[in-house]
PDB file of N, CA and C in Angstrom:
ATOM      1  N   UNK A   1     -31.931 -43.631   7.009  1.00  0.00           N
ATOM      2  CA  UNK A   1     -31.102 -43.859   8.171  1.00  0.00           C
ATOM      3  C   UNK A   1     -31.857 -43.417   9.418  1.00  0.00           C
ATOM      4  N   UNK A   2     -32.056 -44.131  10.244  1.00  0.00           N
ATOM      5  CA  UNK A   2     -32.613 -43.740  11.624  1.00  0.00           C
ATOM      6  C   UNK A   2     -31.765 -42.576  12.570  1.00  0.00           C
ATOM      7  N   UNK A   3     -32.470 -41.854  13.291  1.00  0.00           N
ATOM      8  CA  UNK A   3     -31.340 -41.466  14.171  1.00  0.00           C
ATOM      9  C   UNK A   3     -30.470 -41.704  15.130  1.00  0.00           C
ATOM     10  N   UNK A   4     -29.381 -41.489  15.574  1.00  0.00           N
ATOM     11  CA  UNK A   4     -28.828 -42.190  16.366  1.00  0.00           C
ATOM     12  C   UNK A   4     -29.655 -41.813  17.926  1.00  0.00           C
ATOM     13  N   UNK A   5     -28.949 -42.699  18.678  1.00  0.00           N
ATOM     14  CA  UNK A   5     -29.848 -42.836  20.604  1.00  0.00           C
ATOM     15  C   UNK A   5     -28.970 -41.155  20.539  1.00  0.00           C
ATOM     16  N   UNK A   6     -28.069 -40.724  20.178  1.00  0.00           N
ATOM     17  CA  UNK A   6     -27.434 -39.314  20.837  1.00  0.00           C
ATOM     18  C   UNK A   6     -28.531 -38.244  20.265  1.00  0.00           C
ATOM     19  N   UNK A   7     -28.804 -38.489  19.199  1.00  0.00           N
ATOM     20  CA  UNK A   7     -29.487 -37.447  18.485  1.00  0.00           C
ATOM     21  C   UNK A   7     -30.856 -37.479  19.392  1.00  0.00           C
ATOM     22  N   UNK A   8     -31.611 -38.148  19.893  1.00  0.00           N
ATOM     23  CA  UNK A   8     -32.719 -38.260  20.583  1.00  0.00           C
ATOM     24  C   UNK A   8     -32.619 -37.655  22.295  1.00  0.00           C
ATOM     25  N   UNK A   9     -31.357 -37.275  22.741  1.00  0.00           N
ATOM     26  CA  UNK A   9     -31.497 -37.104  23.800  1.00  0.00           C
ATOM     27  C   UNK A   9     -31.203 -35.273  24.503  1.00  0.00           C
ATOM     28  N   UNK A  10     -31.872 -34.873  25.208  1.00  0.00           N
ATOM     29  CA  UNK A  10     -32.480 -33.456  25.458  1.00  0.00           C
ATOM     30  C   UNK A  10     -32.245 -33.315  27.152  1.00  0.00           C
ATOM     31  N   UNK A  11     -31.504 -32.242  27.171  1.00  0.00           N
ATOM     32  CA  UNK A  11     -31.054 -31.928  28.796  1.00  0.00           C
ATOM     33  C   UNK A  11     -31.907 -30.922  28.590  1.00  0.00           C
ATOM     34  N   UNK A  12     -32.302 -30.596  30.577  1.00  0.00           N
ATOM     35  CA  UNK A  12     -33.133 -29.578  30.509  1.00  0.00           C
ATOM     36  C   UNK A  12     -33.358 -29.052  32.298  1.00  0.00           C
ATOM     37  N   UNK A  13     -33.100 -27.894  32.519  1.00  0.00           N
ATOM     38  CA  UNK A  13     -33.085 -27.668  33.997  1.00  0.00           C
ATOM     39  C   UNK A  13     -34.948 -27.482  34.017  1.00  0.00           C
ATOM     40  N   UNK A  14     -35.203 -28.451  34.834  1.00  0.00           N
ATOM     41  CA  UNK A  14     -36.905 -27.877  34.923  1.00  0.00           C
ATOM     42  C   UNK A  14     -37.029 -27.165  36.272  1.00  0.00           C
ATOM     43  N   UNK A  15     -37.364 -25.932  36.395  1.00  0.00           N
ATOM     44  CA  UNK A  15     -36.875 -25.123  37.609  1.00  0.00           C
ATOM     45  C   UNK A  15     -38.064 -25.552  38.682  1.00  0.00           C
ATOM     46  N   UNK A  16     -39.578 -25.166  37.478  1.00  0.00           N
ATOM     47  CA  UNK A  16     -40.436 -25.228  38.339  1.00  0.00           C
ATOM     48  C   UNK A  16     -40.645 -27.252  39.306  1.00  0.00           C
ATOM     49  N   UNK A  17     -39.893 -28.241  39.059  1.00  0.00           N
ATOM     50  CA  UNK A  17     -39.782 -29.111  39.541  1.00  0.00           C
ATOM     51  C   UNK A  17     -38.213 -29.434  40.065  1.00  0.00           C
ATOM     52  N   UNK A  18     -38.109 -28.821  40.471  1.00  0.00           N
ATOM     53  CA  UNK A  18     -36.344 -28.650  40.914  1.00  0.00           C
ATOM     54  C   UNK A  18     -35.667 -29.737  41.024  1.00  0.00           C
ATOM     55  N   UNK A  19     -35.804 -29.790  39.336  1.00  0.00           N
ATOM     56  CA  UNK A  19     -34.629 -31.404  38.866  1.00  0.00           C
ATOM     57  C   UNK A  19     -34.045 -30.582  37.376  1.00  0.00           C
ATOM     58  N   UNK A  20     -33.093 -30.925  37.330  1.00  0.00           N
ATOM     59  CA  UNK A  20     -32.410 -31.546  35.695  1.00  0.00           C
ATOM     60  C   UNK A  20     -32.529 -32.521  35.440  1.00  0.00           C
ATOM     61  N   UNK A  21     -32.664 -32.578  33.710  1.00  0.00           N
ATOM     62  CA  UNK A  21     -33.740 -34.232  33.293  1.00  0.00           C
ATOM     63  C   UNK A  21     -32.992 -34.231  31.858  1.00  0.00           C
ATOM     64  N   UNK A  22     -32.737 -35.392  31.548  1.00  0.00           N
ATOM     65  CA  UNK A  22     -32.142 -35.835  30.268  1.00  0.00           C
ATOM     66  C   UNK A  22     -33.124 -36.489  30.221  1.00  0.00           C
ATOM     67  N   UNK A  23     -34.175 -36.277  29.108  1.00  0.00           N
ATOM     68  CA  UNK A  23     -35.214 -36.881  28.149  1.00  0.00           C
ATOM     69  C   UNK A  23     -34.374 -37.564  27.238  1.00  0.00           C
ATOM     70  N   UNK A  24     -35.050 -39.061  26.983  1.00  0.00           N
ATOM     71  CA  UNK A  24     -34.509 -39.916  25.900  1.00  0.00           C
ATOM     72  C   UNK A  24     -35.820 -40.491  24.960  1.00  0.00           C
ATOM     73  N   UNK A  25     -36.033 -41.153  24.406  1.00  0.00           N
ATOM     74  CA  UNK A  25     -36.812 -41.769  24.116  1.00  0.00           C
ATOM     75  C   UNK A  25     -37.915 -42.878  24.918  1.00  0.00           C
ATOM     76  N   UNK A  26     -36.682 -43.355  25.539  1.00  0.00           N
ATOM     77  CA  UNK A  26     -37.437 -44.674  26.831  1.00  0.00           C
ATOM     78  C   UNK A  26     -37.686 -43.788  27.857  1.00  0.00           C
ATOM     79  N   UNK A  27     -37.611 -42.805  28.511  1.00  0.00           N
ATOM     80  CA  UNK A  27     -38.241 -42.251  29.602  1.00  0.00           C
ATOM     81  C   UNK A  27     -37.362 -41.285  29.768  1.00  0.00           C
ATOM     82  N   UNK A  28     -36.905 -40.238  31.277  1.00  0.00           N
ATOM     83  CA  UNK A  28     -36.202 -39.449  31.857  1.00  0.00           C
ATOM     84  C   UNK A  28     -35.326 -40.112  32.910  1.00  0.00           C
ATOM     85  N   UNK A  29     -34.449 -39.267  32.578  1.00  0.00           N
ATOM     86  CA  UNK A  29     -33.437 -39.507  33.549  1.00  0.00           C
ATOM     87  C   UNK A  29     -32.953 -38.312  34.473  1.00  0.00           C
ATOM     88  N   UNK A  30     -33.203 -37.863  35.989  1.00  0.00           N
ATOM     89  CA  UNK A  30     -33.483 -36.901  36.502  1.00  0.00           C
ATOM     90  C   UNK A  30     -32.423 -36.506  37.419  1.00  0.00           C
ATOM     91  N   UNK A  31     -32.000 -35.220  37.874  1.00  0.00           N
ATOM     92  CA  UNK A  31     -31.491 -35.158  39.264  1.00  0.00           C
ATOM     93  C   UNK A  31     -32.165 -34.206  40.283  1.00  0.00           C
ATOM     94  N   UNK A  32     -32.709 -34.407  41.446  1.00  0.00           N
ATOM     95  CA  UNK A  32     -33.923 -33.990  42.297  1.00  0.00           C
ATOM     96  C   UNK A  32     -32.644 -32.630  42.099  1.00  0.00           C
ATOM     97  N   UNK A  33     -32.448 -31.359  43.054  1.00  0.00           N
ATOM     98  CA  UNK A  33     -31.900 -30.449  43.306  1.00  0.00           C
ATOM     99  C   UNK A  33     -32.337 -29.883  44.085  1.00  0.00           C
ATOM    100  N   UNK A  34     -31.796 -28.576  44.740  1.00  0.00           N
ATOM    101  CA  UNK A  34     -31.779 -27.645  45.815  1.00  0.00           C
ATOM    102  C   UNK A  34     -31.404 -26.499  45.340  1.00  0.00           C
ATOM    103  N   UNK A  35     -31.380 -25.086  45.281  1.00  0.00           N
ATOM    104  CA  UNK A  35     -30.581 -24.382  44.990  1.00  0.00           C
ATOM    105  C   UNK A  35     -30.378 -23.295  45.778  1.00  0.00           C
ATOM    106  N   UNK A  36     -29.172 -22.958  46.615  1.00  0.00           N
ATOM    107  CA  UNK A  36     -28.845 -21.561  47.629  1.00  0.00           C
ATOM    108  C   UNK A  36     -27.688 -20.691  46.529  1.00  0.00           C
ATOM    109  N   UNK A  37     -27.413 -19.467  47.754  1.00  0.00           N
ATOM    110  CA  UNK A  37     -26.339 -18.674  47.185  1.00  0.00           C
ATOM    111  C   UNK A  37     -25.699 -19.418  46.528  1.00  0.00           C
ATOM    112  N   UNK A  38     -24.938 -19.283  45.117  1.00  0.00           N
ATOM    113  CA  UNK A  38     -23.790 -19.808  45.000  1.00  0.00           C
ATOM    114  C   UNK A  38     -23.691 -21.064  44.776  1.00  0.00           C
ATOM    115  N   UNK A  39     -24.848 -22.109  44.728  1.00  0.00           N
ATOM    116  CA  UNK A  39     -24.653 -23.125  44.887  1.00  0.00           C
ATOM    117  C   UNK A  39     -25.754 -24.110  44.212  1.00  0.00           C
ATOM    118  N   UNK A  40     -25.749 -25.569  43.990  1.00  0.00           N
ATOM    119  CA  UNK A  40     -26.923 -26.394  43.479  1.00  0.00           C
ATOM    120  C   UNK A  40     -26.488 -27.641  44.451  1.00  0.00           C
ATOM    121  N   UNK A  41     -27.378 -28.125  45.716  1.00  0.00           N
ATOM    122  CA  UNK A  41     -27.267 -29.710  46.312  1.00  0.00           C
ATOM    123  C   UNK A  41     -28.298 -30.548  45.289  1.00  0.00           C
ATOM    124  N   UNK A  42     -27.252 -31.582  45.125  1.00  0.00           N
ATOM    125  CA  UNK A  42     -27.840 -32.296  44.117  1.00  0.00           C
ATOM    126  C   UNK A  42     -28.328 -33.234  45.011  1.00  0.00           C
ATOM    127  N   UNK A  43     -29.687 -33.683  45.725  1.00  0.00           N
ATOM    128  CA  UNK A  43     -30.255 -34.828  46.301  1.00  0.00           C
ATOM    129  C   UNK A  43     -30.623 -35.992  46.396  1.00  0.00           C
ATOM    130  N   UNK A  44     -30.752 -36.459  44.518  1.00  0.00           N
ATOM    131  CA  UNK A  44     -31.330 -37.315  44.514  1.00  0.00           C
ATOM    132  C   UNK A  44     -31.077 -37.579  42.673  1.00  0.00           C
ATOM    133  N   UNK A  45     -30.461 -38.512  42.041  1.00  0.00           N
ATOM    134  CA  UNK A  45     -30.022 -38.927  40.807  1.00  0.00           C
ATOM    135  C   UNK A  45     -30.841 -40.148  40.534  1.00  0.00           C
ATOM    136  N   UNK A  46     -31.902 -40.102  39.463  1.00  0.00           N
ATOM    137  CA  UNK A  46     -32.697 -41.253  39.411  1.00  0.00           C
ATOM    138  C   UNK A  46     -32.895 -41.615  37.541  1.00  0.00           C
ATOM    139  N   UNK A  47     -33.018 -43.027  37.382  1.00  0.00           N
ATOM    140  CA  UNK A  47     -33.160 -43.295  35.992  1.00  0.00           C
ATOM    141  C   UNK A  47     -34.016 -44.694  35.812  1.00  0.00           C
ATOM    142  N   UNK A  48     -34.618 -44.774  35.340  1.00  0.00           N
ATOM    143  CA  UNK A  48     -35.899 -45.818  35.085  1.00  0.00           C
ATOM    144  C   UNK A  48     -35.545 -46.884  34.783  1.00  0.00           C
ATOM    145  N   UNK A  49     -35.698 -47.744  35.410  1.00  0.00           N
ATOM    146  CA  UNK A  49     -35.190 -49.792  35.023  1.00  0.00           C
ATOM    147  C   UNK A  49     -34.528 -49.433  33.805  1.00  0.00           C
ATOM    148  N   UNK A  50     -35.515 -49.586  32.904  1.00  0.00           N
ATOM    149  CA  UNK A  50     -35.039 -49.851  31.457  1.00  0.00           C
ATOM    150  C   UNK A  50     -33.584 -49.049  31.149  1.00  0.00           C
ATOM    151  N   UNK A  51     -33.370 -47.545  31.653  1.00  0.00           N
ATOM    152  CA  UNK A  51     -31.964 -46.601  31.246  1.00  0.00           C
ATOM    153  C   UNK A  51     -31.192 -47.359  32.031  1.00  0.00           C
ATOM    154  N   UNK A  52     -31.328 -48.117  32.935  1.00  0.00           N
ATOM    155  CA  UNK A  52     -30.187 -47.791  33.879  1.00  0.00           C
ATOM    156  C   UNK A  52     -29.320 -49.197  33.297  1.00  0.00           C
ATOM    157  N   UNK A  53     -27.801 -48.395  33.152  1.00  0.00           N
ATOM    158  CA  UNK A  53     -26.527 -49.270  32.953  1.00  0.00           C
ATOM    159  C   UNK A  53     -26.312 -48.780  31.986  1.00  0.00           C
ATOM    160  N   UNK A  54     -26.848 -47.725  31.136  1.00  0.00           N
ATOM    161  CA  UNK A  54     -26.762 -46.845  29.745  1.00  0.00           C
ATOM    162  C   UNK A  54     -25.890 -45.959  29.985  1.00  0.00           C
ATOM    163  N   UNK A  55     -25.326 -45.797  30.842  1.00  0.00           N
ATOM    164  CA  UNK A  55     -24.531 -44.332  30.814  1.00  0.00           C
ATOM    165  C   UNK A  55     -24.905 -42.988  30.843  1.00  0.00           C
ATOM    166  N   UNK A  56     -26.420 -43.032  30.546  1.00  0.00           N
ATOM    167  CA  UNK A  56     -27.278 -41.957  30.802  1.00  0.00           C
ATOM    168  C   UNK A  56     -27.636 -40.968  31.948  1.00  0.00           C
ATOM    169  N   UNK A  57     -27.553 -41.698  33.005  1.00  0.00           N
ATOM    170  CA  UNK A  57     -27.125 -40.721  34.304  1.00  0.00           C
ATOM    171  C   UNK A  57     -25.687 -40.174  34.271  1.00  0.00           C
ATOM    172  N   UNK A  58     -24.523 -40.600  33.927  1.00  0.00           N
ATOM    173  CA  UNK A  58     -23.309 -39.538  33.765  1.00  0.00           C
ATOM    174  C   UNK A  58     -23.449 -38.709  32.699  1.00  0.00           C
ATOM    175  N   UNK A  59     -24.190 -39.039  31.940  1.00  0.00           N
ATOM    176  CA  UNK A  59     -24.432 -37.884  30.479  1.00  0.00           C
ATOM    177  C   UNK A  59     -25.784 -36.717  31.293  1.00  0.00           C
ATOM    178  N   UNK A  60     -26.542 -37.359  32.234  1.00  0.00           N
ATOM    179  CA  UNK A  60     -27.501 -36.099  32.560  1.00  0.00           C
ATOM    180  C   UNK A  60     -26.136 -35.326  33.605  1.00  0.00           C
ATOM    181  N   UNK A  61     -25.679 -35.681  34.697  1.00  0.00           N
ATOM    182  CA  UNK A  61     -24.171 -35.210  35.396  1.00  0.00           C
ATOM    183  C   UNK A  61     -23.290 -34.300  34.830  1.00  0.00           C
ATOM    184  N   UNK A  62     -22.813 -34.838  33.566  1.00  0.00           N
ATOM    185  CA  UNK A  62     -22.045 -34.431  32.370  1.00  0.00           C
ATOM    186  C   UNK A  62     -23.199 -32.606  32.465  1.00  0.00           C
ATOM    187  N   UNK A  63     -24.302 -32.913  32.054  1.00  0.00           N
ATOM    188  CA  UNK A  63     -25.180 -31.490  31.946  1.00  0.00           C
ATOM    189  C   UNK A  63     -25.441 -30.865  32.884  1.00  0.00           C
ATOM    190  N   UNK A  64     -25.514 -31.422  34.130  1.00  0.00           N
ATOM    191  CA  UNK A  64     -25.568 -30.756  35.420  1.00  0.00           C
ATOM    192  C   UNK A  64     -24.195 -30.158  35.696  1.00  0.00           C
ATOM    193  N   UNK A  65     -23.167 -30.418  35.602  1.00  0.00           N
ATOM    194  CA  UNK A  65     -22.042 -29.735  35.912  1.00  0.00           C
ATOM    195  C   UNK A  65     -21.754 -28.550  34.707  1.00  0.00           C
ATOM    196  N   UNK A  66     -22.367 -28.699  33.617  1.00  0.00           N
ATOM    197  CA  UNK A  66     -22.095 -27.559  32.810  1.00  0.00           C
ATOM    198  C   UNK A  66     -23.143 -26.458  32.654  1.00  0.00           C
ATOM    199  N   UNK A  67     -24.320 -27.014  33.284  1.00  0.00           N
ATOM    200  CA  UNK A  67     -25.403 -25.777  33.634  1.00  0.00           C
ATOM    201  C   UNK A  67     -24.695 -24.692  34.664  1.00  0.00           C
ATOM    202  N   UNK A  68     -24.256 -25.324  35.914  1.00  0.00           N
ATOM    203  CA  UNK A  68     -23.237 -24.899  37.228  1.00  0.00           C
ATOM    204  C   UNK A  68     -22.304 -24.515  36.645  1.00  0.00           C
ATOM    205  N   UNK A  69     -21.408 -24.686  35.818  1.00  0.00           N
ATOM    206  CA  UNK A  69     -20.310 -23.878  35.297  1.00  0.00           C
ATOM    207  C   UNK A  69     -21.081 -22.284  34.789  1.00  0.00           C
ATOM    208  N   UNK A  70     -22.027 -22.628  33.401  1.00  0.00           N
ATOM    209  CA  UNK A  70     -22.261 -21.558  33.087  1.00  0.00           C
ATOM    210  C   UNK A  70     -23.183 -20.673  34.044  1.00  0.00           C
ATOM    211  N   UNK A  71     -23.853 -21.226  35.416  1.00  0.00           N
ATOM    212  CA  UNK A  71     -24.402 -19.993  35.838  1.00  0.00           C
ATOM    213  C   UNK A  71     -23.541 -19.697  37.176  1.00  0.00           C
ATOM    214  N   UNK A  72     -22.438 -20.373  37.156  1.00  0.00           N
ATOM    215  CA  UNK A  72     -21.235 -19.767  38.109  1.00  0.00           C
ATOM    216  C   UNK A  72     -21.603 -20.414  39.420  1.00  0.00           C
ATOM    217  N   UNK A  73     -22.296 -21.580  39.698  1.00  0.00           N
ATOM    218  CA  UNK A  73     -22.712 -22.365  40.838  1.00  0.00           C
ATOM    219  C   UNK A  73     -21.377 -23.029  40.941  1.00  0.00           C
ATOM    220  N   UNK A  74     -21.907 -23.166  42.698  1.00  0.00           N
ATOM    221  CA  UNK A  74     -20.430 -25.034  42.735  1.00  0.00           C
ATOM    222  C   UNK A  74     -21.749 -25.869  42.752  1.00  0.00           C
ATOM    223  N   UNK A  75     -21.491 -27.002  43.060  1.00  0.00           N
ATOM    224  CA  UNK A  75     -22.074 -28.557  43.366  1.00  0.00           C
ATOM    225  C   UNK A  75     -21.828 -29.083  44.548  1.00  0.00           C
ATOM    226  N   UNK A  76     -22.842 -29.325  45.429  1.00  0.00           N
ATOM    227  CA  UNK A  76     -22.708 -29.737  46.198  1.00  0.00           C
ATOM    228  C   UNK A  76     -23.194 -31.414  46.298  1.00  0.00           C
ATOM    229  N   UNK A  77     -23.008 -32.415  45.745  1.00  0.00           N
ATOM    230  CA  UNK A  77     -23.721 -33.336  45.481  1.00  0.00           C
ATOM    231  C   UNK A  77     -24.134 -34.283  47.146  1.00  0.00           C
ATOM    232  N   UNK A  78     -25.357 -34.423  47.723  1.00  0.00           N
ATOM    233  CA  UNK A  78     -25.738 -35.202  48.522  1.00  0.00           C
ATOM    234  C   UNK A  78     -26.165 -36.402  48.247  1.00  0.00           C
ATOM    235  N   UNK A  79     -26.361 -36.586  46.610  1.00  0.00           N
ATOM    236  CA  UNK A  79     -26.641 -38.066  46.182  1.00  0.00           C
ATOM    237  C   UNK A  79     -25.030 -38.799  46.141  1.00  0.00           C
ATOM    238  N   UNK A  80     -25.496 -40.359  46.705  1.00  0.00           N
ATOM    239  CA  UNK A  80     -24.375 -41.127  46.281  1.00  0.00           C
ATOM    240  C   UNK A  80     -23.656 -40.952  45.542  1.00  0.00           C
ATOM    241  N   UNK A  81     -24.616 -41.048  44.027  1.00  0.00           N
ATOM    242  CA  UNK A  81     -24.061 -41.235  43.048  1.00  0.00           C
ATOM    243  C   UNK A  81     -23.384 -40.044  42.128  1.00  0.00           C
ATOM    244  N   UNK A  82     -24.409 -38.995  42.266  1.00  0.00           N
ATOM    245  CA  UNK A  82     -23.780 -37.802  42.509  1.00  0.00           C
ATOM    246  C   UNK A  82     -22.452 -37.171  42.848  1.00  0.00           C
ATOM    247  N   UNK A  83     -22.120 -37.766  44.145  1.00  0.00           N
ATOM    248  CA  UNK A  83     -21.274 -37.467  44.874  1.00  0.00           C
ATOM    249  C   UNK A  83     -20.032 -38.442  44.200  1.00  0.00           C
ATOM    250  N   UNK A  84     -19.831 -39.859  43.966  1.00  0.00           N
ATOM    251  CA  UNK A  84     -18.989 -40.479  42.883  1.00  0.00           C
ATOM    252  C   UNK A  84     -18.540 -39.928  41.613  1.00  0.00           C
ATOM    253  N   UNK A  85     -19.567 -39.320  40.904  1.00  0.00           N
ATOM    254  CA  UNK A  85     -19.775 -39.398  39.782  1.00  0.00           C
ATOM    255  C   UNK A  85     -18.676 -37.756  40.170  1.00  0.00           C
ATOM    256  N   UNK A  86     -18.762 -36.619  40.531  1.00  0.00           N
ATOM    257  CA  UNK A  86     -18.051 -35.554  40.458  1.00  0.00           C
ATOM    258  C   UNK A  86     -16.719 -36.316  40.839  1.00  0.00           C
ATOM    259  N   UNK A  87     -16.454 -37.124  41.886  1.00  0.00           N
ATOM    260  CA  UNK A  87     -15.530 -37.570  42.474  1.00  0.00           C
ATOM    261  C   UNK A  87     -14.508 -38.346  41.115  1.00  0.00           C
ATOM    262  N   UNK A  88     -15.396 -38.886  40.211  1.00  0.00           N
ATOM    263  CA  UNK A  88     -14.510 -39.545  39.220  1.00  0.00           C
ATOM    264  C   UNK A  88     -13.790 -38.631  38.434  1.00  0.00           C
ATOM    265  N   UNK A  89     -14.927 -37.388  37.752  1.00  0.00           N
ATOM    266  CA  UNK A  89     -14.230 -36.679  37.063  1.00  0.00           C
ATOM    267  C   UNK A  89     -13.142 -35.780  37.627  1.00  0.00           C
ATOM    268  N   UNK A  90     -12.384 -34.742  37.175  1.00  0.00           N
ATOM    269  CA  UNK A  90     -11.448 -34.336  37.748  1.00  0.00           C
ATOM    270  C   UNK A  90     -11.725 -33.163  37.149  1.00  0.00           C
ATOM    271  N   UNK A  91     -12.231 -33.283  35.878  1.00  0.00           N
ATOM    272  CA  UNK A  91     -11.917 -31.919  35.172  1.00  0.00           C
ATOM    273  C   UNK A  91     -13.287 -30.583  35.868  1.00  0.00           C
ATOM    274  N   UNK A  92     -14.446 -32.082  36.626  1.00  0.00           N
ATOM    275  CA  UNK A  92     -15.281 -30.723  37.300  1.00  0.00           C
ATOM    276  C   UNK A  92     -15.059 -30.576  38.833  1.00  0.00           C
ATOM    277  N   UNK A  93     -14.184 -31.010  39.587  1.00  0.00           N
ATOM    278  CA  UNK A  93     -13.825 -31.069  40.757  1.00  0.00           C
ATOM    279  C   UNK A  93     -13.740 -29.711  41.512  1.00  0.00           C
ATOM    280  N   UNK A  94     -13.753 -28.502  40.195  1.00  0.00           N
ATOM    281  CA  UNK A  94     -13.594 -27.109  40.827  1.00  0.00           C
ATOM    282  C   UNK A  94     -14.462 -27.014  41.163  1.00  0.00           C
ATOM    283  N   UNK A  95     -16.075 -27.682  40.415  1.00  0.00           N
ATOM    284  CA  UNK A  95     -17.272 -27.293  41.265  1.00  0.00           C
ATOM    285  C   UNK A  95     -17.880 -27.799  42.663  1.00  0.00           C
ATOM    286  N   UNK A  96     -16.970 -28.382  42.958  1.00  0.00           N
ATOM    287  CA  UNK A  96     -17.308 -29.107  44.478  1.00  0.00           C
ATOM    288  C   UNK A  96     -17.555 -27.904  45.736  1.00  0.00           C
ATOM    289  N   UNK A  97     -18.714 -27.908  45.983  1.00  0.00           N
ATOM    290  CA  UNK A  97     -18.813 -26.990  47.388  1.00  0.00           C
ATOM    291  C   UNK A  97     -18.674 -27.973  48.633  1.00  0.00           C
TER     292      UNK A  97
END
């Protein structure tokens, strides 16, 4: 049995390049970042021809809002999509700075 596309995919805050990156198989899927007191501006949400329409940028989102939960950040999202993407969910709306 092969593995499934879920089993292949790896969140990861890379500090020294100040992004979070969901590694997949076909490439990364990234969010540029910022980080002050209290806080993470998310700048810039990017995913490679081939990911994009996969759902894979709300699943790297999905990990960006639960990195910020557990290290007690809000979100400040300055990306578009970013900024939608918190806007849809509800259940992370507490992290909105």
């Amino acid at each position: 049995m092969e593995p499934t596309r879920e089993a292949a995919i790896h969140f990861a805050d890379n500090k020294p390049r100040s992004r979070f990156e969901l590694q997949v198989d076909g490439g990364t899927v990234f969010a540029d970042y910022r980080r002050g007191p209290g806080l993470v501006e998310i700048t810039h949400v990017e995913a490679p021809p081939a990911l994009r329409g996969t759902g894979l940028a709300g699943k790297l989102m999905e990990g960006v809002a639960q990195a910020a939960r557990r290290e007690g950040l809000r979100i400040r999202p300055l990306c578009g999509y970013a900024y939608a993407w918190m806007r849809r969910h509800k259940e992370h709306r507490d992290l909105l700075a």
